[in-house]
Protein backbone atom coordinates (compact mmCIF):
# COMPACT_ATOMS: atom_id res chain seq x y z
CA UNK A 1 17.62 96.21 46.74
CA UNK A 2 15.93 99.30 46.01
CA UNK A 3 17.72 102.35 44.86
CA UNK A 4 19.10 104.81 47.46
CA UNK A 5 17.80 102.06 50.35
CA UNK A 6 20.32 101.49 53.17
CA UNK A 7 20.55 97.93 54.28
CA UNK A 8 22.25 97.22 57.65
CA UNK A 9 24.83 93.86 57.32
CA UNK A 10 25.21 91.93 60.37
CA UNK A 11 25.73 88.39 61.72
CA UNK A 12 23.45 88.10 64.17
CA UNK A 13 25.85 87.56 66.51
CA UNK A 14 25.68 89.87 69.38
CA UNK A 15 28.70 89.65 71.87
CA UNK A 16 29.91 91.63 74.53
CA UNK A 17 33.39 93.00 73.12
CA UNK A 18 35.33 91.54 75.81
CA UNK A 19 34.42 88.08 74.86
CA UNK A 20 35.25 88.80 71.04
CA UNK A 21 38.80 89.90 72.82
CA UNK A 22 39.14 86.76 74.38
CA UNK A 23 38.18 85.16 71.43
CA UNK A 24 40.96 86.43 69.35
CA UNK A 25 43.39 85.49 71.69
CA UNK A 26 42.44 81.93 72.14
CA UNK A 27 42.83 82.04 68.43
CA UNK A 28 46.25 83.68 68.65
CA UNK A 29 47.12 81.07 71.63
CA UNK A 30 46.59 78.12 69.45
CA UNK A 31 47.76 79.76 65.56
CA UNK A 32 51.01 81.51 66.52
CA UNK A 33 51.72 81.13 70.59
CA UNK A 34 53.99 83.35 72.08
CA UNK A 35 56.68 81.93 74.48
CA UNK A 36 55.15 84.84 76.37
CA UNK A 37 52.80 83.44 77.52
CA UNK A 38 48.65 83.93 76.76
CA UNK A 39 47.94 86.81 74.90
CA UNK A 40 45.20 87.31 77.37
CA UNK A 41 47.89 88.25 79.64
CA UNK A 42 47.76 91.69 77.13
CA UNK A 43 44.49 92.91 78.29
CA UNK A 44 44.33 95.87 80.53
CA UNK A 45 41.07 97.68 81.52
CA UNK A 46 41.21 101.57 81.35
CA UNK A 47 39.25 103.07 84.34
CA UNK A 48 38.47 106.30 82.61
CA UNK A 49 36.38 103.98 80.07
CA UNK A 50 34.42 101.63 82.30
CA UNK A 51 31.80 99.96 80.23
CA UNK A 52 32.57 102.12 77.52
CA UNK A 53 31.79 100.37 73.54
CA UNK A 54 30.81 97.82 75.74
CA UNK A 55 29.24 95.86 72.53
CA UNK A 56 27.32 96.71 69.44
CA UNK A 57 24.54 95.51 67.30
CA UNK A 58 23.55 95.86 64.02
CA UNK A 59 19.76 95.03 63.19
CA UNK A 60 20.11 93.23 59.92
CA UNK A 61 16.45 92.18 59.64
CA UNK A 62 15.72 94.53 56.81
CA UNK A 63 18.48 92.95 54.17
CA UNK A 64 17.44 89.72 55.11
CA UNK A 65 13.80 90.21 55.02
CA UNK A 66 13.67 92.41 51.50
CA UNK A 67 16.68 90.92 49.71
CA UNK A 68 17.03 86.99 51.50
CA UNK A 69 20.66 88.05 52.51
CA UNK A 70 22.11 85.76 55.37
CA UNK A 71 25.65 85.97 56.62
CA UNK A 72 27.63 82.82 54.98
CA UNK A 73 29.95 82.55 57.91
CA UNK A 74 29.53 82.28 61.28
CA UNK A 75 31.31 84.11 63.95
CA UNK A 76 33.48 81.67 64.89
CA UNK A 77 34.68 80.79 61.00
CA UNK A 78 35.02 84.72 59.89
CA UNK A 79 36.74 85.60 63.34
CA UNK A 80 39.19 82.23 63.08
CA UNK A 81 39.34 83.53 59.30
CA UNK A 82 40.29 86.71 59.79
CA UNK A 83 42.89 86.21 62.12
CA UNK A 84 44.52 83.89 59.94
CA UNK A 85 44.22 86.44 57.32
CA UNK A 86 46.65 89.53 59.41
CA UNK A 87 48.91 86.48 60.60
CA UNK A 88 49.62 85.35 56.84
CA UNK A 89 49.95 89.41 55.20
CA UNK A 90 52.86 90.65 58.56
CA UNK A 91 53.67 93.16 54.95
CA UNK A 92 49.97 94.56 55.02
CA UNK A 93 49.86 94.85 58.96
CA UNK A 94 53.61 96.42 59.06
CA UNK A 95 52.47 99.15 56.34
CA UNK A 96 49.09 100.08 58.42
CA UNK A 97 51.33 100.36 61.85
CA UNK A 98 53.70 102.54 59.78
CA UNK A 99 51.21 104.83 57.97
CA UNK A 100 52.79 103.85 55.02
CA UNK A 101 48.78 103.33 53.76
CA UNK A 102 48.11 106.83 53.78
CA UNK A 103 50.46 106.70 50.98
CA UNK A 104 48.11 104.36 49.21
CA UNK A 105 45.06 106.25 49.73
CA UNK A 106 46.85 109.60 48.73
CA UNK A 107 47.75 108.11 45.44
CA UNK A 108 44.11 106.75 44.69
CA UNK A 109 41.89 109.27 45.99
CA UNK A 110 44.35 112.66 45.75
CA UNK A 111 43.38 112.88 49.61
């Protein structure tokens, strides 16, 4: 790339972020199923938000046109992958719901 040029990464794999919710719990249905029931079953729509961050889209045509970047995953492998990921590291997800990363970041960056 060029020096000081921004370059936009993306997948080109627009979806409406309700289906990427679904998505992820179909995943967490079949990985780690909760005697629960669905996980679907924890999806509530907030009425103050309607259509709200309904999806978004990065334009990644630059990056791939000037440098010959293409994603190396799909959606469905890096979404199945990444959800594997926070069920394997509970320790990493437990410290982020605690704060404790703040910590972390305070150390490294004196923030």
């Amino acid at each position: 790339g060029r020096v000081g040029e921004t370059y936009n990464i993306g997948g080109w794999n627009e979806k409406a972020n309700i289906d990427i919710v679904k998505t992820v719990c179909a995943l967490l249905d079949e990985l780690r199923p909760s005697a629960d029931g669905p996980y679907s079953r924890l999806v509530t729509y907030v009425k103050e938000r309607p259509g709200h961050d309904r999806r978004y889209a990065i334009d990644a045509r630059k990056i791939e046109r000037e440098l010959g970047w293409r994603p190396a995953e799909t959606f469905e492998t890096g979404i199945r992958k990444t959800v594997q990921w926070y069920l394997d590291h509970p320790e990493w997800v437990a410290r982020v719901q605690s704060g404790a990363y703040r910590d972390w970041v305070s150390t490294q960056y004196g923030a």
